[in-house]
Protein backbone atom coordinates (compact mmCIF):
# COMPACT_ATOMS: atom_id res chain seq x y z
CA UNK A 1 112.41 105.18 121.31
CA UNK A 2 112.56 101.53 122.90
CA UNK A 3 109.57 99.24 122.11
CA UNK A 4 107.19 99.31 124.72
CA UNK A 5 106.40 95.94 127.50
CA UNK A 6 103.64 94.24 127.68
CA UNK A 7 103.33 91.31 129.27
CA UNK A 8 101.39 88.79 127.40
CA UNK A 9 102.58 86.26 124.57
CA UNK A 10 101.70 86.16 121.32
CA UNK A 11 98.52 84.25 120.36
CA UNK A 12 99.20 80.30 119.98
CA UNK A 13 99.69 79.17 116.57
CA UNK A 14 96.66 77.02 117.33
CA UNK A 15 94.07 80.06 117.50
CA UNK A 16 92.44 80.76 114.76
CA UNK A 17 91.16 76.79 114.05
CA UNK A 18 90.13 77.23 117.45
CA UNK A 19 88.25 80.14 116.79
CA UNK A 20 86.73 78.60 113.43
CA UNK A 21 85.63 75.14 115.05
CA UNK A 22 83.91 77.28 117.62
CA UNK A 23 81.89 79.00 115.72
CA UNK A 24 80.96 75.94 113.69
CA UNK A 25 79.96 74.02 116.51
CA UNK A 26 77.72 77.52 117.17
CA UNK A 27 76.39 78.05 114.07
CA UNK A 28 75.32 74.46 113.83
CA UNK A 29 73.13 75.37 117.21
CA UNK A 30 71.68 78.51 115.54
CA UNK A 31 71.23 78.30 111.95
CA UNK A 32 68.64 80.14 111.61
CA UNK A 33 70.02 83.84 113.02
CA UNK A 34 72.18 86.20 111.65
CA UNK A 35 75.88 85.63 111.44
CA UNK A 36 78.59 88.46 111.92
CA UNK A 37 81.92 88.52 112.22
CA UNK A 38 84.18 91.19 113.86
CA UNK A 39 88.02 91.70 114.80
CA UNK A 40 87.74 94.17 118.23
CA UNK A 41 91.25 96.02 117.44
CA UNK A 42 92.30 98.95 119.79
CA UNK A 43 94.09 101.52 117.83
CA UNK A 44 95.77 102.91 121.03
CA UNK A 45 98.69 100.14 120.15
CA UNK A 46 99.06 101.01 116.50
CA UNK A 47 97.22 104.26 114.92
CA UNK A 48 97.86 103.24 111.55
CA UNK A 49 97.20 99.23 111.47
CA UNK A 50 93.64 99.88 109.52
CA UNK A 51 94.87 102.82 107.65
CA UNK A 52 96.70 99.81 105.92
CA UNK A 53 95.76 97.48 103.50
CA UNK A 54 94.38 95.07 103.58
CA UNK A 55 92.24 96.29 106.40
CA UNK A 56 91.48 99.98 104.92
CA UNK A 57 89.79 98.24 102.54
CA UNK A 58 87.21 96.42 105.09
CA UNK A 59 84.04 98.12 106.62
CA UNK A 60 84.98 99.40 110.32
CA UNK A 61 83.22 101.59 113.17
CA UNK A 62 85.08 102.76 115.66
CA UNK A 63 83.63 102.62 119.60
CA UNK A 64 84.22 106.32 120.13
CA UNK A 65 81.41 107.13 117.17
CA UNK A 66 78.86 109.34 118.77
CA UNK A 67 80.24 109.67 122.31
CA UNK A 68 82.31 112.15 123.95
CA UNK A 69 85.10 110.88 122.94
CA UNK A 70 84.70 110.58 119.20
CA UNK A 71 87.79 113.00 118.90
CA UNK A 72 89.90 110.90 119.77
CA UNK A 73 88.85 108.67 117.44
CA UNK A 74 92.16 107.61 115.98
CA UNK A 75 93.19 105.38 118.81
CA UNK A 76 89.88 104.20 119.53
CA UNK A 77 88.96 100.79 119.62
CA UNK A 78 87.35 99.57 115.98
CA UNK A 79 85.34 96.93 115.09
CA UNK A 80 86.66 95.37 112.03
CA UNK A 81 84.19 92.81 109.42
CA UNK A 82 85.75 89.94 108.54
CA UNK A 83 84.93 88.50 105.00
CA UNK A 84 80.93 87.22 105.02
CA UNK A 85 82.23 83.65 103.64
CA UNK A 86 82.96 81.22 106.38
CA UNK A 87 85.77 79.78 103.72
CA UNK A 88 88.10 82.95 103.90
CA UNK A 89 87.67 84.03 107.88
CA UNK A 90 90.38 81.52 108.81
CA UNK A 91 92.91 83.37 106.70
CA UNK A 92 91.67 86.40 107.48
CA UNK A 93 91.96 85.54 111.45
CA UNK A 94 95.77 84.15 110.55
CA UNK A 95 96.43 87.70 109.49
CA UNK A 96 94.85 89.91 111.69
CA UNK A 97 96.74 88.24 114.50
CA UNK A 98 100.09 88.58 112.59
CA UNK A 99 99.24 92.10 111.67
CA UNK A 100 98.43 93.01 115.55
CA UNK A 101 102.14 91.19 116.29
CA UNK A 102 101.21 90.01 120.17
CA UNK A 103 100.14 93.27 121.35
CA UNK A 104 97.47 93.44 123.74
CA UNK A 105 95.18 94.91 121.25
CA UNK A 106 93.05 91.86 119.23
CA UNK A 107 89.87 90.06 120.50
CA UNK A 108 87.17 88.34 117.91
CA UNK A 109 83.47 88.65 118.27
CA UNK A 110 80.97 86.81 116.61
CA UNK A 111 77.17 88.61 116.80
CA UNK A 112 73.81 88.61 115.42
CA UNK A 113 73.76 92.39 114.87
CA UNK A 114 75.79 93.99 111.79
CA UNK A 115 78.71 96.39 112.76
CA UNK A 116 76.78 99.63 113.04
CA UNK A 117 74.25 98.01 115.39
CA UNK A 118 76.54 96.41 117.83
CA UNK A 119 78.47 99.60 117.88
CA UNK A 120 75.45 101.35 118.87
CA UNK A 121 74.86 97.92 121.49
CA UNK A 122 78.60 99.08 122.86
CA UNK A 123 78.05 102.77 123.04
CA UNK A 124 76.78 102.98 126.88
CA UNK A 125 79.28 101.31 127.57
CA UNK A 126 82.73 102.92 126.53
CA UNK A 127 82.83 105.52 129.04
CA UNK A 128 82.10 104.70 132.66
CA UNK A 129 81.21 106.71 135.49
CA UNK A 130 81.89 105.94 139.09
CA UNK A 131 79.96 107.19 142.12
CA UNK A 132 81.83 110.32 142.57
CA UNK A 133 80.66 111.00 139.03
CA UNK A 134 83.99 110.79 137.61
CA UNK A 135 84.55 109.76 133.68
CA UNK A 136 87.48 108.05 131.84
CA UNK A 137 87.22 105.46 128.82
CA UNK A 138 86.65 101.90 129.81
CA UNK A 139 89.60 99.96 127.43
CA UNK A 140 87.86 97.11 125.78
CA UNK A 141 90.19 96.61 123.37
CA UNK A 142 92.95 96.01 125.59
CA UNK A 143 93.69 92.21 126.09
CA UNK A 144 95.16 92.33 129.34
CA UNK A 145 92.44 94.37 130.92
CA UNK A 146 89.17 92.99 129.24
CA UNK A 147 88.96 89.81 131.50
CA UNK A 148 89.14 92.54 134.08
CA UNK A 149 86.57 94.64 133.06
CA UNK A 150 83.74 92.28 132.21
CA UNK A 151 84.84 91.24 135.96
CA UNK A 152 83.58 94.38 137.13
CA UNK A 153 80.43 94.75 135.50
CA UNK A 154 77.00 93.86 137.51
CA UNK A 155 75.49 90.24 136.31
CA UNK A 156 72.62 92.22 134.67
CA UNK A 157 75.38 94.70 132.68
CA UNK A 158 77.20 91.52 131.75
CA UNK A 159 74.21 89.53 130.52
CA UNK A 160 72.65 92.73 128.40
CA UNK A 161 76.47 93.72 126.88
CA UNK A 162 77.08 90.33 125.93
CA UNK A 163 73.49 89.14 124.93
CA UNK A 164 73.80 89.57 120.51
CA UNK A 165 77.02 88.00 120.89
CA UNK A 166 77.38 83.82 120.08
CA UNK A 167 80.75 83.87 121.38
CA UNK A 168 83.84 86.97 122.09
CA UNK A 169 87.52 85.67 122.08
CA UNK A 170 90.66 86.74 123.43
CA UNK A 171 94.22 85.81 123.99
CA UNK A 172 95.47 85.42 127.38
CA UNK A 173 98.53 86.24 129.30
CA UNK A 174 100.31 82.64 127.83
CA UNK A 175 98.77 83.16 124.29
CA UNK A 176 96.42 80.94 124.77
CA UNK A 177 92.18 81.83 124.53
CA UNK A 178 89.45 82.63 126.73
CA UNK A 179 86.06 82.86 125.30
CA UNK A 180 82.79 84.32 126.80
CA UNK A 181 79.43 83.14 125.43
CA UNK A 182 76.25 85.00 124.78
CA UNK A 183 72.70 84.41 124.28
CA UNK A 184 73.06 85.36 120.04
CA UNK A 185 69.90 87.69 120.57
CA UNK A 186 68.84 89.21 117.47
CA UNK A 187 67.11 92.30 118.70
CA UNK A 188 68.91 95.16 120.14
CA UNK A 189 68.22 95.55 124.20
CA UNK A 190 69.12 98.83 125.03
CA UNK A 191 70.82 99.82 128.53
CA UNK A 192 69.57 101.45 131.24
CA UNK A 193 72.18 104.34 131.42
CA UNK A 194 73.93 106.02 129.03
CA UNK A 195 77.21 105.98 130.32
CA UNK A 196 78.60 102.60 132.46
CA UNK A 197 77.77 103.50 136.37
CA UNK A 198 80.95 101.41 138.17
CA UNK A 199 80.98 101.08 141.67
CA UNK A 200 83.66 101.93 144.24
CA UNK A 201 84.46 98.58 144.54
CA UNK A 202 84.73 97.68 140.81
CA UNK A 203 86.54 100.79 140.32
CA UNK A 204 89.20 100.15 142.85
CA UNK A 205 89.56 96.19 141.41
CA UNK A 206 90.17 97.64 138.38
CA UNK A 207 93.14 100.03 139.26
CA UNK A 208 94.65 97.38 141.17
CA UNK A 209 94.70 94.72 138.69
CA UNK A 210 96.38 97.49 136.37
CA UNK A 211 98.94 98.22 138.91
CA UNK A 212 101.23 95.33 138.03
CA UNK A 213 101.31 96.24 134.03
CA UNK A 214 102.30 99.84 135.55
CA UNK A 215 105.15 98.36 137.18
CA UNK A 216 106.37 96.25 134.84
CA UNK A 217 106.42 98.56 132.30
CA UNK A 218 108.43 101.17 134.27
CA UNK A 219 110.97 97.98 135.34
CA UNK A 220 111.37 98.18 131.01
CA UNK A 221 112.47 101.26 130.80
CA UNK A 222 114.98 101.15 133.67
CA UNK A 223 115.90 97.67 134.34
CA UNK A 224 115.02 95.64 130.88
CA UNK A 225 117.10 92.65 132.03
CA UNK A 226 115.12 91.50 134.94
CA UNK A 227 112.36 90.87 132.07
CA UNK A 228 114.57 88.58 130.49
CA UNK A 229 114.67 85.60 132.80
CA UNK A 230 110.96 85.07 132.31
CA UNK A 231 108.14 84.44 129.98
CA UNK A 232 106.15 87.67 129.72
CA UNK A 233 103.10 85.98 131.45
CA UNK A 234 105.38 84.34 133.95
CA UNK A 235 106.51 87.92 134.64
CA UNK A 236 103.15 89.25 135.34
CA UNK A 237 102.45 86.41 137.79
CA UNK A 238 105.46 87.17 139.45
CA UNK A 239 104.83 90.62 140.10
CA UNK A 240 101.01 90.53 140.49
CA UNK A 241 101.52 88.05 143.53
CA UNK A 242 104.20 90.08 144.99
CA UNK A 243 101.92 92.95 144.88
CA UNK A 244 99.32 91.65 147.07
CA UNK A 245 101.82 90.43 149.56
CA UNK A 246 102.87 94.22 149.57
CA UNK A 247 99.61 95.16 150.29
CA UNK A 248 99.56 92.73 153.39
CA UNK A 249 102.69 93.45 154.74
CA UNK A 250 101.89 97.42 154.80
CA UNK A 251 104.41 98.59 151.77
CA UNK A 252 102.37 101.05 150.44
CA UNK A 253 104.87 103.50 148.23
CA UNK A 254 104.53 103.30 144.90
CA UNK A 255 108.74 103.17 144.97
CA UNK A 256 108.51 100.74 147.41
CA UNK A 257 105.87 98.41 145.51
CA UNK A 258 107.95 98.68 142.51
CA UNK A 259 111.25 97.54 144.47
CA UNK A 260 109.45 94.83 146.01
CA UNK A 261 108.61 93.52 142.55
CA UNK A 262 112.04 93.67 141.72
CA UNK A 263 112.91 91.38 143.96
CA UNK A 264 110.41 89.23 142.84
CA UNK A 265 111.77 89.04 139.83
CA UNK A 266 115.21 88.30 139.97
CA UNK A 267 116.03 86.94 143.67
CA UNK A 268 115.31 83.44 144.57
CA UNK A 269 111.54 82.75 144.22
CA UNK A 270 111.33 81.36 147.64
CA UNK A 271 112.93 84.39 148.82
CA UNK A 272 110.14 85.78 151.14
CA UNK A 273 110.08 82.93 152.80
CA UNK A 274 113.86 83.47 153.98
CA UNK A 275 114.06 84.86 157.75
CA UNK A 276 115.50 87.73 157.12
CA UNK A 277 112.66 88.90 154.55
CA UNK A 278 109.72 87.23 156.74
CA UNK A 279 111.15 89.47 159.65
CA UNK A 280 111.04 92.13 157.81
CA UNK A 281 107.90 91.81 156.78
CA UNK A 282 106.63 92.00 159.93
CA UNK A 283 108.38 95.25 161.03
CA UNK A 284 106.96 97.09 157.50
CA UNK A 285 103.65 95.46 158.56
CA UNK A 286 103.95 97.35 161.85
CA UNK A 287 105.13 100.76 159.96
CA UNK A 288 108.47 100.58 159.47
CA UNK A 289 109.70 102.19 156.74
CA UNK A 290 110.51 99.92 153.64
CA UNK A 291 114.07 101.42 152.25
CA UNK A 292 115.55 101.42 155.30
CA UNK A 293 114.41 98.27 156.10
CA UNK A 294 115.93 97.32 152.93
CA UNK A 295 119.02 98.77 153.28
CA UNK A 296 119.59 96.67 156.81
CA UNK A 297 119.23 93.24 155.48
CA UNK A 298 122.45 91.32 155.81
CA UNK A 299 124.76 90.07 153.62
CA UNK A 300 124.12 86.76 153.60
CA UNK A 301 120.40 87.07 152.44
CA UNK A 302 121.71 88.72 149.39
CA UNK A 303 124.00 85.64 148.90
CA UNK A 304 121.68 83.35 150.03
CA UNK A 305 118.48 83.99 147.66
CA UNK A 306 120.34 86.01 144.93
């Protein structure tokens, strides 16, 4: 079995001092409140990472713990304590991001609640429910998603799930971080639902920003050079833009999408802006039908932008 895409870059070397001056200059601000330290790692990428040691040996709760989906617990995402001493957590950070290898499947939170109250603080919010009252997990462990996610959520969901946290790290698409602050509570505020209500809206933002990770890994399996002429973040950019021109120019098939993005990936990058493509465009825009479309273009736009 091939290794699976994703499109994000491993973690800059850089990180973890990041990470540690951050919460320094935090800690200095509240020295008086609790101090926790937590690896978020989702076990959907790697069942076994914290079956191993040295990470068996460290206290973890998994996310899935008393909701309906504590069977699947094996590939839920865990929260992970990181040594109490301030002197060994940049080590320890230096080899929990080796360990995870640049999958989409590490962020760091520091909190004011221990790891059994913050995953009690997450539990309303693992599974969300949307207005026609369907469920499915909500992936906060997933890197590429997360930014996403916390998106979606209503100002007052965002404020109360991120209110016992000083800070919560993660790696984006270039490797580099992205940090959101909280208010380092030290009292647990409980939600107002037990499972996350999501709007239509937020619901369809979130399928569409997942659409382009879809695609690319699908263009892995079949087509693994076309990833090669790119950084993985460069890739996503690529394909993520070409998706909304899709969208705007009426190319609607999911074959058609993927095509498109294709294109985008190793044609010309000016290439929609060639006559040819801008005409047809227009005629998909007006309902013509994309492969055929395809199939018409001449010859010298193939030799022009490939």
């Amino acid at each position: 079995m091939s290794a699976m895409y994703f499109a994000i870059e491993p973690a800059q070397p850089d990180v973890p001092q990041k990470i540690i001056q951050a919460l320094a200059d935090l800690y200095e601000t509240q020295s008086k409140t609790p101090r926790h330290l937590f690896a978020l790692v989702d076990g959907v990428f790697d069942e076994n990472l914290l079956a191993k040691r040295p990470w068996s040996r460290e206290k973890q709760w998994s996310l899935y713990e008393g909701t309906d989906l504590q069977a699947f617990d094996k590939v839920a995402p865990h929260l992970l304590a990181a040594p109490a001493d301030i002197a060994e957590q940049h080590g320890w950070l230096q080899e929990i991001f080796a360990a995870c290898d640049g999958k989409p499947m590490l962020s760091i939170l520091a909190s004011t609640l221990d790891g059994s109250t913050l995953r009690q603080h997450f539990q309303p919010y693992v599974i969300a429910r949307t207005e026609d009252l369907t469920e499915w997990p909500v992936r906060w462990g997933d890197t590429r998603v997360l930014p996403q996610i916390l998106r979606a959520l209503e100002p007052e969901q965002r404020e109360q799930l991120l209110s016992p946290l000083y800070g919560w790290w993660s790696i984006q698409r270039d490797g580099s971080l992205i940090v959101w602050r909280g208010h380092s509570t030290t009292a647990l505020v409980p939600a107002t639902f037990d499972k996350l209500p999501l709007n239509d809206q937020a619901f369809a933002l979130l399928v569409d920003q997942a659409e382009a990770d879809a695609i690319l890994a699908n263009i892995w399996d079949t087509h693994p050079d076309l990833l090669r002429r790119y950084r993985p973040s460069k890739c996503h950019f690529r394909v993520a833009k070409h998706l909304v021109l899709a969208t705007e120019n009426g190319i609607q098939a999911a074959n058609a999408r993927q095509h498109f993005s294709m294109l985008a990936l190793c044609l010309n990058q000016e290439f929609v802006q060639h006559p040819d493509m801008i005409a047809l465009l227009k005629r998909t825009q007006q309902g013509a039908n994309y492969a055929e479309e395809i199939k018409a273009l001449p010859e010298r736009f193939w030799q022009e932008m490939g």
